[in-house]
C-alpha atoms as a PDB file:
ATOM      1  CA  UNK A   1      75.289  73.031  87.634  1.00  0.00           C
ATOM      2  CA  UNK A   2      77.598  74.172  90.212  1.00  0.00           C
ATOM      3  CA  UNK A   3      81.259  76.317  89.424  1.00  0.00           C
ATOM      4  CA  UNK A   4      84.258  76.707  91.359  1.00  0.00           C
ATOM      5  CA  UNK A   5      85.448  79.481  89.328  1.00  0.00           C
ATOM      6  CA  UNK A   6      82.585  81.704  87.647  1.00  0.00           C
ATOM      7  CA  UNK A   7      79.748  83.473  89.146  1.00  0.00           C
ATOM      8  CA  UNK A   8      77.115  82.816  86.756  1.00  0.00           C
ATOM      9  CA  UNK A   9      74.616  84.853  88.594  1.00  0.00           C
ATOM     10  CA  UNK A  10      76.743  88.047  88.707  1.00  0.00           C
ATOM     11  CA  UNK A  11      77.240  87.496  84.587  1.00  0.00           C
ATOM     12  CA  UNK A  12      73.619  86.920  84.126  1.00  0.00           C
ATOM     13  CA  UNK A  13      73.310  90.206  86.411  1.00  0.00           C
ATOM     14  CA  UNK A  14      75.756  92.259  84.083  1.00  0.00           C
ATOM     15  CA  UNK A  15      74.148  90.851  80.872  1.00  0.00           C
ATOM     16  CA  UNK A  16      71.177  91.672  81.726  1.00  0.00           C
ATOM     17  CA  UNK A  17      69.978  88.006  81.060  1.00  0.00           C
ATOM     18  CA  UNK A  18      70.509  88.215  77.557  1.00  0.00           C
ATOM     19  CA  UNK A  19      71.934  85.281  76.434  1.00  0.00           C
ATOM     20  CA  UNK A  20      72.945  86.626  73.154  1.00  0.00           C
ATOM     21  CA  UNK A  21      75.152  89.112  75.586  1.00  0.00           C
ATOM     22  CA  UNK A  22      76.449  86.625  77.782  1.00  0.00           C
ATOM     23  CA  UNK A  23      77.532  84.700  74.486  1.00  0.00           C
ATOM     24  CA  UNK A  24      79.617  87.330  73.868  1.00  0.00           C
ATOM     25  CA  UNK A  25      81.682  88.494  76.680  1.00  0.00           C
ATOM     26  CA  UNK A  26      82.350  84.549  77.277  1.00  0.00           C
ATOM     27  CA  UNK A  27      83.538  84.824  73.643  1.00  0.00           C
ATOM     28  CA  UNK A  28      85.528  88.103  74.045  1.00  0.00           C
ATOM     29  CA  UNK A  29      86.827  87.439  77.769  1.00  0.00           C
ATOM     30  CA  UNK A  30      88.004  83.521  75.766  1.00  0.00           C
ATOM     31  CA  UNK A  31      89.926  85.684  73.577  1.00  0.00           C
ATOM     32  CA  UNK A  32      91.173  88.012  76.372  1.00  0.00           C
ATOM     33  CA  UNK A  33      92.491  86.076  78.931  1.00  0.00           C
ATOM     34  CA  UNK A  34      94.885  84.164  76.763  1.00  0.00           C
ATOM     35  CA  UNK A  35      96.426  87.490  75.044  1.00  0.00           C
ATOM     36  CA  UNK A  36      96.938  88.417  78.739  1.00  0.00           C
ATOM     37  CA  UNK A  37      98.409  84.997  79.676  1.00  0.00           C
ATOM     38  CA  UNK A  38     101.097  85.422  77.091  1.00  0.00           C
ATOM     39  CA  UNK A  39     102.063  89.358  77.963  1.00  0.00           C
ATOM     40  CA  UNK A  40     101.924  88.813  81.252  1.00  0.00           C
ATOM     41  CA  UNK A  41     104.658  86.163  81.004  1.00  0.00           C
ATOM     42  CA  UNK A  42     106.697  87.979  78.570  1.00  0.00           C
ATOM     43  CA  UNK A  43     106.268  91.703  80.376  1.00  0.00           C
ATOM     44  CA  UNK A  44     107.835  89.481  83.157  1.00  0.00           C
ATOM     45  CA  UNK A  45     110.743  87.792  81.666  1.00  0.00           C
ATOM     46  CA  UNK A  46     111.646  91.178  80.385  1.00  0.00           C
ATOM     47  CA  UNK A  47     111.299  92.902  83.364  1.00  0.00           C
ATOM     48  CA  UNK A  48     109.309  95.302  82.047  1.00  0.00           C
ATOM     49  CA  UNK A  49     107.113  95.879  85.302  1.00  0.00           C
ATOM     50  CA  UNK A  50     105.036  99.104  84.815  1.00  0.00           C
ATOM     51  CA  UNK A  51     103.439  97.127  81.638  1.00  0.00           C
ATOM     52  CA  UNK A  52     102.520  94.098  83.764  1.00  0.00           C
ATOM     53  CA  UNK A  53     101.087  96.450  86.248  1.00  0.00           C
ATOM     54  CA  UNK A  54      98.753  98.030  83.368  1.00  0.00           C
ATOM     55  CA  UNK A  55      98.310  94.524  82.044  1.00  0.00           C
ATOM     56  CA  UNK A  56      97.301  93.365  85.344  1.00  0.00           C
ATOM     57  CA  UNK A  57      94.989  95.804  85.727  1.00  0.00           C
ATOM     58  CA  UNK A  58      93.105  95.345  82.412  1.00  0.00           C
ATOM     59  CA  UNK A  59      92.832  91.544  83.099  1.00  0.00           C
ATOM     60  CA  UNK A  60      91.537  92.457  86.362  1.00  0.00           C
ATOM     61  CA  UNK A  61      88.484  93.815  85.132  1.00  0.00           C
ATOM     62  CA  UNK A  62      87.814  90.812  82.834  1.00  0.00           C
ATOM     63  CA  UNK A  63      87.894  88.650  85.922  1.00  0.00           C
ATOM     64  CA  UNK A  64      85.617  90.733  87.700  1.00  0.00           C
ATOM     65  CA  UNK A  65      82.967  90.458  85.397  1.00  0.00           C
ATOM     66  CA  UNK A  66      83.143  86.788  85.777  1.00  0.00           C
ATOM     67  CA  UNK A  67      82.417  86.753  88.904  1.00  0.00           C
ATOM     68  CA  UNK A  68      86.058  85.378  89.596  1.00  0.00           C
ATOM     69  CA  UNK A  69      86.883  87.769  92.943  1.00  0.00           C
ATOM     70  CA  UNK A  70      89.524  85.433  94.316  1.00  0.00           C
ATOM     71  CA  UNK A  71      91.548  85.806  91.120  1.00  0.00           C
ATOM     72  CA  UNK A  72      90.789  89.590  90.661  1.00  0.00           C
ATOM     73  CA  UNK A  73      92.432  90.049  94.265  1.00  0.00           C
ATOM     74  CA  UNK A  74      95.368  88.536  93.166  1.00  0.00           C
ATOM     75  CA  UNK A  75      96.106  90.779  90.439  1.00  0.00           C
ATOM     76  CA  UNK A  76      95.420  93.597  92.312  1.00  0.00           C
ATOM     77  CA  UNK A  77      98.287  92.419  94.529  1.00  0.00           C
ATOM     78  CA  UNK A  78     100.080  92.114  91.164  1.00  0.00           C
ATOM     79  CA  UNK A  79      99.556  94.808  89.719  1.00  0.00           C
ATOM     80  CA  UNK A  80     100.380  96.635  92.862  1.00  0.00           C
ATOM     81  CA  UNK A  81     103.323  94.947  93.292  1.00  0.00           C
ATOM     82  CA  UNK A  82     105.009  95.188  89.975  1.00  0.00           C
ATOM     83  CA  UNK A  83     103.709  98.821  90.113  1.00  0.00           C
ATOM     84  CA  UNK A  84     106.362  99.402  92.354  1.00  0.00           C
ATOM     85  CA  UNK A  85     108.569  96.671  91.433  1.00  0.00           C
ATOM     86  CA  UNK A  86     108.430  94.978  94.834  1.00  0.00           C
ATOM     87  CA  UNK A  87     108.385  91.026  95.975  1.00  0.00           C
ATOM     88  CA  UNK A  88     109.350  90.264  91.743  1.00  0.00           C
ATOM     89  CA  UNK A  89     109.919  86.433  92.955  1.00  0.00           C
ATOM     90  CA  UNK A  90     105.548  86.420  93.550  1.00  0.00           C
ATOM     91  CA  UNK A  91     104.860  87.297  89.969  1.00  0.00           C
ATOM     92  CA  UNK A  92     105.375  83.917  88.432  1.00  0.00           C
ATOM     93  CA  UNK A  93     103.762  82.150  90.622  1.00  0.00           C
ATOM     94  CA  UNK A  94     100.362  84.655  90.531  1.00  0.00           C
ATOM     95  CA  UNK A  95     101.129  85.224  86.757  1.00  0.00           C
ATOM     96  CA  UNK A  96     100.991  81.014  86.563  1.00  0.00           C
ATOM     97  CA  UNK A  97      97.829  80.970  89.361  1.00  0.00           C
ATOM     98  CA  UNK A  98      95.917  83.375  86.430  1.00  0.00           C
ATOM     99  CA  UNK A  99      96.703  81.248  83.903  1.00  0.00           C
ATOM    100  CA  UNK A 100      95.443  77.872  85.340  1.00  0.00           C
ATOM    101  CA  UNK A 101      92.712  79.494  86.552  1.00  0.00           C
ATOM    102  CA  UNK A 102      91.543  81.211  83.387  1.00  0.00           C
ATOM    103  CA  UNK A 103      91.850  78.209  81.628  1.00  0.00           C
ATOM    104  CA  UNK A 104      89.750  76.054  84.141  1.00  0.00           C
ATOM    105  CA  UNK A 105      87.099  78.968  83.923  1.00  0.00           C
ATOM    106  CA  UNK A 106      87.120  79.155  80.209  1.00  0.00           C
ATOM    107  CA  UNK A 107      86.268  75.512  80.645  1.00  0.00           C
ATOM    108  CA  UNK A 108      83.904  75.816  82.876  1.00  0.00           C
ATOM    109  CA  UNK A 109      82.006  78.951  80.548  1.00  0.00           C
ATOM    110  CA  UNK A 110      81.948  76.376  77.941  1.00  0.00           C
ATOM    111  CA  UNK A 111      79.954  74.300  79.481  1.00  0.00           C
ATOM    112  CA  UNK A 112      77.531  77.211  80.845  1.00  0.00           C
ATOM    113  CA  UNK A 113      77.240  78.365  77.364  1.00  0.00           C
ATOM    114  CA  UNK A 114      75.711  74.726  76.314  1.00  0.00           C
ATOM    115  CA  UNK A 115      72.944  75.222  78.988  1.00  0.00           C
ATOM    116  CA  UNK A 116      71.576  78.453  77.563  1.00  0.00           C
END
């Protein structure tokens, strides 16, 4: 089965194979992304740009281990960004790209958890 999003090899590769493993971080990245998702868009509408920067950067990692590089670039141009509080009018729009895309991946996890 082919993704768009995840890089099952590269979370295979982490895991070590061990499905029991890769179980897990689906479970705890599930978990993660949408805690991010929500103080992402609340550190913005506050304005409060030093804690989407960290916040950035901790979701950045998540994504990585997924295998989702396109998305982790993007929030390291967030998270640089709102580091220094420069181009605010992106932030929505990358803060709304992680969210779709998190949800399509968690999606598509789902569905490479049923295979294993």
């Amino acid at each position: 089965m082919e993704h768009k999003l995840i890089n099952t090899g590269y979370i295979e590769e982490v895991c070590d194979n061990s499905q029991e493993l890769i179980a897990e971080m689906i479970s705890i990245f599930s978990e993660q992304v949408s805690e991010f998702s929500e103080e992402m868009q609340k550190m913005n509408e506050e304005g409060n740009y030093h804690e989407l920067a960290l916040m950035a950067h901790k979701a950045k990692a998540s994504i990585a281990i997924m295998g989702m590089d396109d998305l982790a670039a993007k929030l390291k141009e967030l998270e640089i960004n709102s580091k220094e509080g420069i181009n605010t009018e992106t932030y929505p729009v990358l803060i709304n790209d992680f969210i779709n895309q998190t949800g399509a991946a968690v999606k598509e996890l789902e569905e490479y958890l049923d295979t294993l």
